[in-house]
N, C-alpha and C. Protein backbone atom coordinates (compact mmCIF):
# COMPACT_ATOMS: atom_id res chain seq x y z
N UNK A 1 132.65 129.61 97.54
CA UNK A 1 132.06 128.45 98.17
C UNK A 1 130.97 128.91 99.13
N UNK A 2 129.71 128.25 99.35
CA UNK A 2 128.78 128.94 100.32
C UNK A 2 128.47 128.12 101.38
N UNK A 3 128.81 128.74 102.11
CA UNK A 3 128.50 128.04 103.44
C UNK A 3 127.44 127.58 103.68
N UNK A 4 127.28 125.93 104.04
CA UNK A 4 125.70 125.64 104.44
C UNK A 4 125.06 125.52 105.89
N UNK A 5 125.72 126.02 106.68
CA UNK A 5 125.58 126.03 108.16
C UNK A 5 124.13 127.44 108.33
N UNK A 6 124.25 128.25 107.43
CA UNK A 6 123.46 129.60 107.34
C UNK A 6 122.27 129.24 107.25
N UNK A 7 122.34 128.40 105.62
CA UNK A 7 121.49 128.56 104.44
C UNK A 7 120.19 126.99 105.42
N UNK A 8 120.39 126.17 106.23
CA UNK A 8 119.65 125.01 106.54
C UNK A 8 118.86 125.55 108.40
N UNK A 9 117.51 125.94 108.09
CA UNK A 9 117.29 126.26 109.25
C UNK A 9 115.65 125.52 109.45
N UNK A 10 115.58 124.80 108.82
CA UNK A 10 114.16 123.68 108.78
C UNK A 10 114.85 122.24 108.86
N UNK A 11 113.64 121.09 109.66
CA UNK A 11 114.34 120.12 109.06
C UNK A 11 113.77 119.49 107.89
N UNK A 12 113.12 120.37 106.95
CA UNK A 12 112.62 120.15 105.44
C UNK A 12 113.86 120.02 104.68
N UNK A 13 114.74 120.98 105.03
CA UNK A 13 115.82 121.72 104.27
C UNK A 13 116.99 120.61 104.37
N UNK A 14 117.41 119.99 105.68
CA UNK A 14 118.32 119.10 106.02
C UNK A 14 118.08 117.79 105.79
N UNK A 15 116.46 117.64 105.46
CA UNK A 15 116.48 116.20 104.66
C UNK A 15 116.79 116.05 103.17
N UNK A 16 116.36 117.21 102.58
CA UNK A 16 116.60 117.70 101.44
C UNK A 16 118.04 117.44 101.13
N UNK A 17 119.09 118.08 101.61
CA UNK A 17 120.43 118.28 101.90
C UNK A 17 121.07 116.85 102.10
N UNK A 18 120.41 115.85 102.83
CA UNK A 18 121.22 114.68 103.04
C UNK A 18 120.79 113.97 101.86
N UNK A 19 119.37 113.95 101.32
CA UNK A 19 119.21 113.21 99.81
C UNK A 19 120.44 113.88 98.58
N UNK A 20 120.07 115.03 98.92
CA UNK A 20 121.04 115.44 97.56
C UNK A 20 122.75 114.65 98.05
N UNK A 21 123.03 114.66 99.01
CA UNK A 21 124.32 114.31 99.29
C UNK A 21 124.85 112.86 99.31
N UNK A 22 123.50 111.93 99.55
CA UNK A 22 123.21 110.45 99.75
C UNK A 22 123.37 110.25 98.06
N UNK A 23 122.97 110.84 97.10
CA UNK A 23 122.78 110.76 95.85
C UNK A 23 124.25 111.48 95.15
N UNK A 24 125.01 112.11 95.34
CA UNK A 24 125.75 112.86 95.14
C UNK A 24 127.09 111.55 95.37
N UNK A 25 126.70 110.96 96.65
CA UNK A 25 128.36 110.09 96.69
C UNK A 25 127.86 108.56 95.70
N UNK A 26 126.22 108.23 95.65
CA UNK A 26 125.86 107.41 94.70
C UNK A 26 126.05 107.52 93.64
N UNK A 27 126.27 108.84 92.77
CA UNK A 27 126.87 109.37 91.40
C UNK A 27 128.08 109.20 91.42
N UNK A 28 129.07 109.43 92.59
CA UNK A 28 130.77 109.27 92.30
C UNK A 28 130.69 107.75 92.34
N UNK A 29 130.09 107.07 92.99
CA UNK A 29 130.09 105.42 92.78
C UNK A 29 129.68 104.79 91.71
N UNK A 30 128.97 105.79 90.88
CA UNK A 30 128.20 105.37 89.44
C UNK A 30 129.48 105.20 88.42
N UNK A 31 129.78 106.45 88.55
CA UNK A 31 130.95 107.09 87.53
C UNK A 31 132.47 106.64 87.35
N UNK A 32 132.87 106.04 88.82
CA UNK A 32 133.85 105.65 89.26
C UNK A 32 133.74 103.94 88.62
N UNK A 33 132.83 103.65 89.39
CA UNK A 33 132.46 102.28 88.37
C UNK A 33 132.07 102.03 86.48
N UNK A 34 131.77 103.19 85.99
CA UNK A 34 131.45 103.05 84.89
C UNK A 34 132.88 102.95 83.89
N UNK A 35 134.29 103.53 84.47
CA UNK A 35 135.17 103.22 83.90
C UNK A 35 135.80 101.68 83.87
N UNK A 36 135.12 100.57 84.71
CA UNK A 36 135.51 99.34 84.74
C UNK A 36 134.57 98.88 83.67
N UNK A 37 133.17 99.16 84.22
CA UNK A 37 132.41 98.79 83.28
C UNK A 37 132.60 98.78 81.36
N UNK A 38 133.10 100.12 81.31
CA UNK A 38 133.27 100.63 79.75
C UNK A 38 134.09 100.07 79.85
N UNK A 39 135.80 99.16 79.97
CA UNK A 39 136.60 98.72 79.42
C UNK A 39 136.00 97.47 79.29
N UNK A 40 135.23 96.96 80.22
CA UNK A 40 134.93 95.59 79.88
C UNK A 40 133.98 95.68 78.66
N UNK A 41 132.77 96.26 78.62
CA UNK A 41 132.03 96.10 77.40
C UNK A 41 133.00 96.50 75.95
N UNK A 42 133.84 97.68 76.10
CA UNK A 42 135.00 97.87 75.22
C UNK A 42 135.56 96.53 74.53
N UNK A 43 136.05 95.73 75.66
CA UNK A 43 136.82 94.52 75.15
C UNK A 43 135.90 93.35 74.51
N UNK A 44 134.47 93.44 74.94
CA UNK A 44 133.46 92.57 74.39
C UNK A 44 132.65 93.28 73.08
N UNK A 45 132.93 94.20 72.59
CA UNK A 45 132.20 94.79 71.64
C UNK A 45 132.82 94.45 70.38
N UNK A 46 131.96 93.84 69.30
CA UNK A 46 131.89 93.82 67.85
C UNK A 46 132.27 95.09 67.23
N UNK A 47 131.60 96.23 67.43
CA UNK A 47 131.05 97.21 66.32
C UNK A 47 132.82 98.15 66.75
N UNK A 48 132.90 98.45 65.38
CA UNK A 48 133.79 99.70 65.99
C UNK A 48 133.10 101.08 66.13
N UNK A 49 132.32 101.10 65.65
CA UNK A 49 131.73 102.28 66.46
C UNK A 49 131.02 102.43 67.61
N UNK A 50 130.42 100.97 68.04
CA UNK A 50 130.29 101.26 69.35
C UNK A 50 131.82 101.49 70.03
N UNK A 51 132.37 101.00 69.76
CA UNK A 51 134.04 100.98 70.42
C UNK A 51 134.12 102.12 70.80
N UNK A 52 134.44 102.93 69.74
CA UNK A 52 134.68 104.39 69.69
C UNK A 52 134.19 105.12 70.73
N UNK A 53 132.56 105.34 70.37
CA UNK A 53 132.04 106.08 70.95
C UNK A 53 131.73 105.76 73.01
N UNK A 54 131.77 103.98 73.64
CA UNK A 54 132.37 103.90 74.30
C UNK A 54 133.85 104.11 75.16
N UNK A 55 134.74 104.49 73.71
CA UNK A 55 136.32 104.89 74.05
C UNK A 55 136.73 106.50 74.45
N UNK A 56 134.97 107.29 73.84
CA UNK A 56 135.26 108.19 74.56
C UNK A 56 134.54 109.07 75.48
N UNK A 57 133.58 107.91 75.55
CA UNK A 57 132.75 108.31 76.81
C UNK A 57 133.59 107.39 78.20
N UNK A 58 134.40 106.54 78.30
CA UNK A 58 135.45 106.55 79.04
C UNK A 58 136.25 108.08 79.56
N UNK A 59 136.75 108.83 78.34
CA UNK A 59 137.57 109.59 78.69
C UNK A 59 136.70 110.54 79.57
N UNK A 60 135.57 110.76 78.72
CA UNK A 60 134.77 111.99 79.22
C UNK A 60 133.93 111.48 81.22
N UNK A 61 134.12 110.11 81.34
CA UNK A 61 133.52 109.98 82.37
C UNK A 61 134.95 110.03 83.66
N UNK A 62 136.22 110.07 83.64
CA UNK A 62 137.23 110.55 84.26
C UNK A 62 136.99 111.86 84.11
N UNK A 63 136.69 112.61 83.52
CA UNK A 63 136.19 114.51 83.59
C UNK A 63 135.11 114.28 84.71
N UNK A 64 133.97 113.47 84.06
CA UNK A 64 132.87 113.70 85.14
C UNK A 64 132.91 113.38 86.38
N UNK A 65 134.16 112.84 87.30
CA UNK A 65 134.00 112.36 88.00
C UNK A 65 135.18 113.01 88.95
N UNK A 66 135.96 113.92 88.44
CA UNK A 66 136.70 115.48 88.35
C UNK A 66 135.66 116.45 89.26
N UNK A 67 134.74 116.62 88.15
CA UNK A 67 133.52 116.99 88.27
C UNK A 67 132.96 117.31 89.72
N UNK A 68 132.43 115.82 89.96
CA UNK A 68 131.62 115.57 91.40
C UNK A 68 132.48 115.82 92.29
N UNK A 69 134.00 115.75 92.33
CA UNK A 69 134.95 116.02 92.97
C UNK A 69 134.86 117.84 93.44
N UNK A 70 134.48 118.35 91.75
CA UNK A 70 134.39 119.73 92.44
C UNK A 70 133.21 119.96 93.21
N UNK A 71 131.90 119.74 93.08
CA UNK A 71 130.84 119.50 93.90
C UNK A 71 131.11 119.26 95.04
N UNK A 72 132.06 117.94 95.31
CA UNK A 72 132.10 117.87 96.85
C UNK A 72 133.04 118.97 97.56
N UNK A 73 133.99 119.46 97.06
CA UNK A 73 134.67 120.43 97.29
C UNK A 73 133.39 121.58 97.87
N UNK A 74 132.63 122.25 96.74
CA UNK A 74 132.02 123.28 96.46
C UNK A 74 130.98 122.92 97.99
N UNK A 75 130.70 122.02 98.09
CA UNK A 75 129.49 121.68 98.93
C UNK A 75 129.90 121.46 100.40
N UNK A 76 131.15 121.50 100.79
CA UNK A 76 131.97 121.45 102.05
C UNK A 76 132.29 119.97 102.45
N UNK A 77 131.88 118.56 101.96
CA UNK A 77 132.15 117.67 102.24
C UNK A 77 133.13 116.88 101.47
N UNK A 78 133.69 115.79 102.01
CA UNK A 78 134.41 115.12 101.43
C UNK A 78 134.03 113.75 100.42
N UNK A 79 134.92 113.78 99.51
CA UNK A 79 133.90 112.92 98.30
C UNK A 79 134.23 111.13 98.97
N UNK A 80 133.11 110.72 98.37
CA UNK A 80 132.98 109.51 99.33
C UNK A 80 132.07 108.90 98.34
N UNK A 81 132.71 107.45 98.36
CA UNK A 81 131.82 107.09 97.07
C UNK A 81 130.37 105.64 97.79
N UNK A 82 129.46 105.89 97.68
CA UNK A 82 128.40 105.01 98.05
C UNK A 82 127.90 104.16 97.01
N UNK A 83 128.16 102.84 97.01
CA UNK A 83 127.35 101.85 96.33
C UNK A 83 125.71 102.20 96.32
N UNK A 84 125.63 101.87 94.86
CA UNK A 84 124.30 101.91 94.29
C UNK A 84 123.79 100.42 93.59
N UNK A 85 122.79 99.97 94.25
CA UNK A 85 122.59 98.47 94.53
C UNK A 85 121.86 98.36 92.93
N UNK A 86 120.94 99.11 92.57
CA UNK A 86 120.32 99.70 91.40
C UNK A 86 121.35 99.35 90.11
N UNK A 87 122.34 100.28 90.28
CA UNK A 87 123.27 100.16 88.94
C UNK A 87 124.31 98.83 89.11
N UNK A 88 124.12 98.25 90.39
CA UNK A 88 125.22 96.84 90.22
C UNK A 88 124.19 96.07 89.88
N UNK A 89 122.92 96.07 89.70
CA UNK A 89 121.57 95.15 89.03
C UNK A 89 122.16 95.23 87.27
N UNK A 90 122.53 96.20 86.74
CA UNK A 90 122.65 96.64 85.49
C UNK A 90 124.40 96.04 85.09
N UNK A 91 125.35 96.28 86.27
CA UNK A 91 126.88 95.62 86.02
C UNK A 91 126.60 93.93 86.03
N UNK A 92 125.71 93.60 86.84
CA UNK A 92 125.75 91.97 86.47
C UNK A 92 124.93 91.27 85.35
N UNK A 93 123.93 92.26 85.30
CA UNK A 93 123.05 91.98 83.78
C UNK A 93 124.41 92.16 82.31
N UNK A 94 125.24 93.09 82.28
CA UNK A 94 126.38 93.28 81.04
C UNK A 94 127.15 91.80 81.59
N UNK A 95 127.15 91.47 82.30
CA UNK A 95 128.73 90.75 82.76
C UNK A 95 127.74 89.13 82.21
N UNK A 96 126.48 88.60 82.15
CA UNK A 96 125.85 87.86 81.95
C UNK A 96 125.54 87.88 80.22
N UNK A 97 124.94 88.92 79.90
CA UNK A 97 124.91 89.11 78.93
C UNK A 97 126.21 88.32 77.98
N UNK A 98 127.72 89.09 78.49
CA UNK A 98 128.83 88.72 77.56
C UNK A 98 128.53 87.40 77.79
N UNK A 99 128.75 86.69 78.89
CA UNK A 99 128.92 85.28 79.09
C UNK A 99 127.77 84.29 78.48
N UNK A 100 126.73 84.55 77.75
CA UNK A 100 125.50 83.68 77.25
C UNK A 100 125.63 84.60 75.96
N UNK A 101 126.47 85.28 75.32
CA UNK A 101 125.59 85.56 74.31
C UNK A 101 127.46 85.84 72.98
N UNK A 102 127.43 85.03 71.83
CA UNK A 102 128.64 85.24 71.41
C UNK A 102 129.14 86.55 70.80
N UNK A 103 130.36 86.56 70.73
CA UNK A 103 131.21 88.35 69.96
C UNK A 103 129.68 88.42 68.72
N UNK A 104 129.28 89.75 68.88
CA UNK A 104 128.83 89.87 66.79
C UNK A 104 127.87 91.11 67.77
N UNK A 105 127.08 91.03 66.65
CA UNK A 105 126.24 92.22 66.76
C UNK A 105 125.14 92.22 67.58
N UNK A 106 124.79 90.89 67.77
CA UNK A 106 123.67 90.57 68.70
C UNK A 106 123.84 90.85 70.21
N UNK A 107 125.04 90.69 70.36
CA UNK A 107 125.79 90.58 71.43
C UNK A 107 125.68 92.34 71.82
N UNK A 108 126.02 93.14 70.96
CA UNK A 108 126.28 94.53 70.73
C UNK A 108 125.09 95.49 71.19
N UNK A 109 123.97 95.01 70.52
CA UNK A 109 122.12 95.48 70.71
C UNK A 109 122.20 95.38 71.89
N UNK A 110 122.64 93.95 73.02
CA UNK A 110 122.11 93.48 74.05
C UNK A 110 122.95 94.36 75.07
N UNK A 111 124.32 95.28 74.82
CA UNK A 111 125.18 95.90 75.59
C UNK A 111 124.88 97.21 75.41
N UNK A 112 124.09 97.58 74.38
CA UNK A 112 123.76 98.91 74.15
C UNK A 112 122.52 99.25 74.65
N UNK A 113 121.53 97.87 74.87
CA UNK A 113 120.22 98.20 75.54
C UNK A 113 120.76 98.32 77.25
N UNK A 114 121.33 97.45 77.74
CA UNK A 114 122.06 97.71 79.28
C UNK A 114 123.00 99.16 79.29
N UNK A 115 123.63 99.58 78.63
CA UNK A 115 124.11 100.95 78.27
C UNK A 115 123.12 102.18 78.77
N UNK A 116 122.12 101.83 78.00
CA UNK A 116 121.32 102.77 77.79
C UNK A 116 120.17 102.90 79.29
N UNK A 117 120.20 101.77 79.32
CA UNK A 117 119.51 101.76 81.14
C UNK A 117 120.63 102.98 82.00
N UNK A 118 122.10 102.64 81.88
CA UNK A 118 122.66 102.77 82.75
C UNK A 118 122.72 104.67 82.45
N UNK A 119 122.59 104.93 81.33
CA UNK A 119 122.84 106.41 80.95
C UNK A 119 121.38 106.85 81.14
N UNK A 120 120.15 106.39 81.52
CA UNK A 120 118.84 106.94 81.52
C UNK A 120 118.89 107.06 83.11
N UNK A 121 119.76 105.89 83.93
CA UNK A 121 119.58 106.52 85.12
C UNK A 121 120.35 107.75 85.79
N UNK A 122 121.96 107.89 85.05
CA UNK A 122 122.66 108.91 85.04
C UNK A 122 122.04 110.36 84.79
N UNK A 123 120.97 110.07 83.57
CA UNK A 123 120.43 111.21 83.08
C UNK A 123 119.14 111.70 84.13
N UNK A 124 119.11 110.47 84.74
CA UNK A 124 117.51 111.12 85.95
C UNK A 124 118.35 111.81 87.16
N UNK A 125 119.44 110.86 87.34
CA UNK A 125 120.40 111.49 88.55
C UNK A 125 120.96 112.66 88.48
N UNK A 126 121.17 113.09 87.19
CA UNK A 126 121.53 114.57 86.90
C UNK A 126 120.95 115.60 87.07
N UNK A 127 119.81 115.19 86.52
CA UNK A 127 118.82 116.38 86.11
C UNK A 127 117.90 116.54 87.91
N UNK A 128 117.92 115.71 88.70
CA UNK A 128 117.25 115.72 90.00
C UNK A 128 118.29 116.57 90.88
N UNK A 129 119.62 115.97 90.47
CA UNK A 129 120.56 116.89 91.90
C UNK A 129 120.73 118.11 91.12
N UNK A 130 120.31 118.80 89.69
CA UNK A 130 120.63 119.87 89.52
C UNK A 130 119.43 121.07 89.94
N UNK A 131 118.44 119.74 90.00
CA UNK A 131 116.87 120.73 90.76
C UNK A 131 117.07 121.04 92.26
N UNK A 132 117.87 120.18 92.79
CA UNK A 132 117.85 119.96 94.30
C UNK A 132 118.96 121.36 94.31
N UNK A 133 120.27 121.09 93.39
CA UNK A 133 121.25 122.48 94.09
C UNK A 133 120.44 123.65 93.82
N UNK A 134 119.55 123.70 92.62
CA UNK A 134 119.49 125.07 93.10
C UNK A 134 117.95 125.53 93.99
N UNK A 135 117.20 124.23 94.71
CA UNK A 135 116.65 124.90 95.27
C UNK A 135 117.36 125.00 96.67
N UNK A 136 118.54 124.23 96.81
CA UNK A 136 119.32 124.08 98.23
C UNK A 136 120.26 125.36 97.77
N UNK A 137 120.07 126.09 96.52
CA UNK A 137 121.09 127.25 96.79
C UNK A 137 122.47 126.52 96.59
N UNK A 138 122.70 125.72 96.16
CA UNK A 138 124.13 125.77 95.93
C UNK A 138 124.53 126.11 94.51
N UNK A 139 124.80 127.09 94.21
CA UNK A 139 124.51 127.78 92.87
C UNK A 139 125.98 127.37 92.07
N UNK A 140 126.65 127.14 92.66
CA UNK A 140 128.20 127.20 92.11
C UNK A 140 128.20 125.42 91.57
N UNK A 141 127.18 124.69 92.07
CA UNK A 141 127.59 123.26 91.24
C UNK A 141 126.31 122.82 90.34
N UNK A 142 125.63 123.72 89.86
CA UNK A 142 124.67 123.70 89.19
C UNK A 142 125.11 123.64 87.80
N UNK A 143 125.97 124.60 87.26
CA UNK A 143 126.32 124.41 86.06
C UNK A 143 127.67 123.33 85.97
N UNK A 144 127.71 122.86 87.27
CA UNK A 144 128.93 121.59 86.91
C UNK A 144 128.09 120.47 86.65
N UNK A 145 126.83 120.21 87.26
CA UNK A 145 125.59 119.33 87.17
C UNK A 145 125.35 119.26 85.58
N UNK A 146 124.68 120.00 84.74
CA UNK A 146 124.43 120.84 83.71
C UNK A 146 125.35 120.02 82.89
N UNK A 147 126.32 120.39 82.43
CA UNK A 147 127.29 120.06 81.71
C UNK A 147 127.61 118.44 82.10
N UNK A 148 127.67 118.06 82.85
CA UNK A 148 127.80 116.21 82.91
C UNK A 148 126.14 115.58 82.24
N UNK A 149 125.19 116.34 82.70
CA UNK A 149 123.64 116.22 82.29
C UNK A 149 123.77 116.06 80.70
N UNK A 150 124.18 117.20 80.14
CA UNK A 150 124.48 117.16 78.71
C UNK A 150 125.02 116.45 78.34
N UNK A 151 126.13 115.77 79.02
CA UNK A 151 127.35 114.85 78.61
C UNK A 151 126.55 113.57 78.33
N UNK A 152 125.72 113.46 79.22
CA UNK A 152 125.02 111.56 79.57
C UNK A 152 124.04 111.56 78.43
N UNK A 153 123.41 112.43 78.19
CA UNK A 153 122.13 113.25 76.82
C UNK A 153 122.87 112.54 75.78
N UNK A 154 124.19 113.69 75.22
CA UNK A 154 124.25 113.24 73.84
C UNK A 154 125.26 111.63 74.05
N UNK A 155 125.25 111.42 75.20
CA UNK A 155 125.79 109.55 74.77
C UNK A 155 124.80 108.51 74.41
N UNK A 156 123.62 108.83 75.40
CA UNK A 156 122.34 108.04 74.98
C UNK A 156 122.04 108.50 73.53
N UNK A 157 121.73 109.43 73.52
CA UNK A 157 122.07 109.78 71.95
C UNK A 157 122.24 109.07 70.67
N UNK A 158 124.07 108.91 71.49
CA UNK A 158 124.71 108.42 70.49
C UNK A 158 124.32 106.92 70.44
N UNK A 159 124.47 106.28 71.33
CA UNK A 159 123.87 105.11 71.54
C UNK A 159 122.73 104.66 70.92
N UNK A 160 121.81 105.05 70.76
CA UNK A 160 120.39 105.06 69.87
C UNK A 160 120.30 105.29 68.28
N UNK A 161 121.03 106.56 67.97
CA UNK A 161 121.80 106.22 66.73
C UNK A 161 122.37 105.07 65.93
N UNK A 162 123.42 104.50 67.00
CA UNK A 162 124.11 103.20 66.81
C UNK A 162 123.38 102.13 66.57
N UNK A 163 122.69 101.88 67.68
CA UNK A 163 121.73 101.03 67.46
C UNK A 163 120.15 100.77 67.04
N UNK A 164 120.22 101.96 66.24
CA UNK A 164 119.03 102.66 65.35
C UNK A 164 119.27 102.27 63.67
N UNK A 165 120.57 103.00 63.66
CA UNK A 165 121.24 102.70 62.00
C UNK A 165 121.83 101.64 61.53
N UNK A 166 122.01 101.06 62.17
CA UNK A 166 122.70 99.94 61.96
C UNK A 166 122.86 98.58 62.97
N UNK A 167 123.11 98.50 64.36
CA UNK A 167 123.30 97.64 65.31
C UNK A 167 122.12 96.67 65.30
N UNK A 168 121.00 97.16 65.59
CA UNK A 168 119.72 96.28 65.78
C UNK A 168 119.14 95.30 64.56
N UNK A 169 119.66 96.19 63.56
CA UNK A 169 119.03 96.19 62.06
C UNK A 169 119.80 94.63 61.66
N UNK A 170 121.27 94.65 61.87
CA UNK A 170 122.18 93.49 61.77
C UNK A 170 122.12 92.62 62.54
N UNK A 171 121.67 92.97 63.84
CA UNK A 171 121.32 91.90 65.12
C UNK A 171 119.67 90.86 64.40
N UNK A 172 118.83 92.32 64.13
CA UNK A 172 117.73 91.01 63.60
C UNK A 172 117.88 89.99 62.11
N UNK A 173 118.72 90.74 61.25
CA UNK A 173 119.24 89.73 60.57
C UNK A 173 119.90 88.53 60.70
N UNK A 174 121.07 88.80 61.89
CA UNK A 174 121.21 87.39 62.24
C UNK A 174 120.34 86.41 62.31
N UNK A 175 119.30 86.64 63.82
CA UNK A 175 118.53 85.91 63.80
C UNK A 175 117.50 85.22 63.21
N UNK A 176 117.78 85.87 61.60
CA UNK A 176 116.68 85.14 60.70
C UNK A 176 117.18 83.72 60.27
């Protein structure tokens, strides 16, 4: 674990340090919330493969959130989760969505495009606090960064796939 009492001797360095950390308890609030989120879109989803692949990016987001746990460990503070006003813009857009729009596939496009917001901002939040640890030197949660980074990658991914091959394709048929 490295001590940061050493390593912060500017106050360039300690603003630096409170963004990464301001952002750090905004990610355990992301993640922590995204398991309410995924059961609810879970229970509103048509496709079984969106199902799926929501059923196990559930599992994998209880790892990631393990994860930030070790970060806060690694980083000397205690994990603390901060609302992110940003991603509850995106929980009431899904929660609207279900309620105006019926079960089928259309419904599915419209949860996978809010999905995909929510994993593009995961994926900016990743890839920024993994620039920030290692220019703040915290070398030991860089590759815990890394590996959740990858995780959020191939879900959007998968997500785009889904609604590449098939989801959108059946959504605009409906509407003909």
């Amino acid at each position: 674990m490295l001590t940061t009492l050493v390593k912060y001797n500017t106050s360039e360095a300690s603003e630096l340090r409170a963004i990464f950390e301001k952002q750090l308890k905004e990610l355990y609030w992301a993640e922590k919330s995204m398991i309410a989120i995924l059961a609810n879109i879970v229970s509103n989803a048509f496709s079984k493969d969106l199902v799926a692949v929501l059923t196990a990016h559930a599992l994998e987001t209880v790892t990631q959130i393990t994860r930030l746990e070790k970060i806060f460990e690694a980083i000397g503070i205690e994990a603390e989760a901060e609302k992110y006003e940003a991603l509850e813009c995106f929980i009431n857009e899904s929660e609207m969505l279900v309620s105006h729009t019926r079960d089928g596939v259309v419904r599915d496009a419209g949860l996978i495009s809010i999905l995909q917001k929510m994993k593009h901002y995961e994926i900016a939040c990743y890839g920024t606090m993994r620039a920030f640890a290692i220019a703040l030197r915290e070398e030991d949660v860089v590759s815990l960064l890394e590996e959740t980074l990858e995780e959020e990658k191939q879900t959007d991914i998968l997500l785009t796939h889904l609604a590449e091959s098939h989801i959108n394709i059946e959504a605009a048929d409906k509407e003909i």
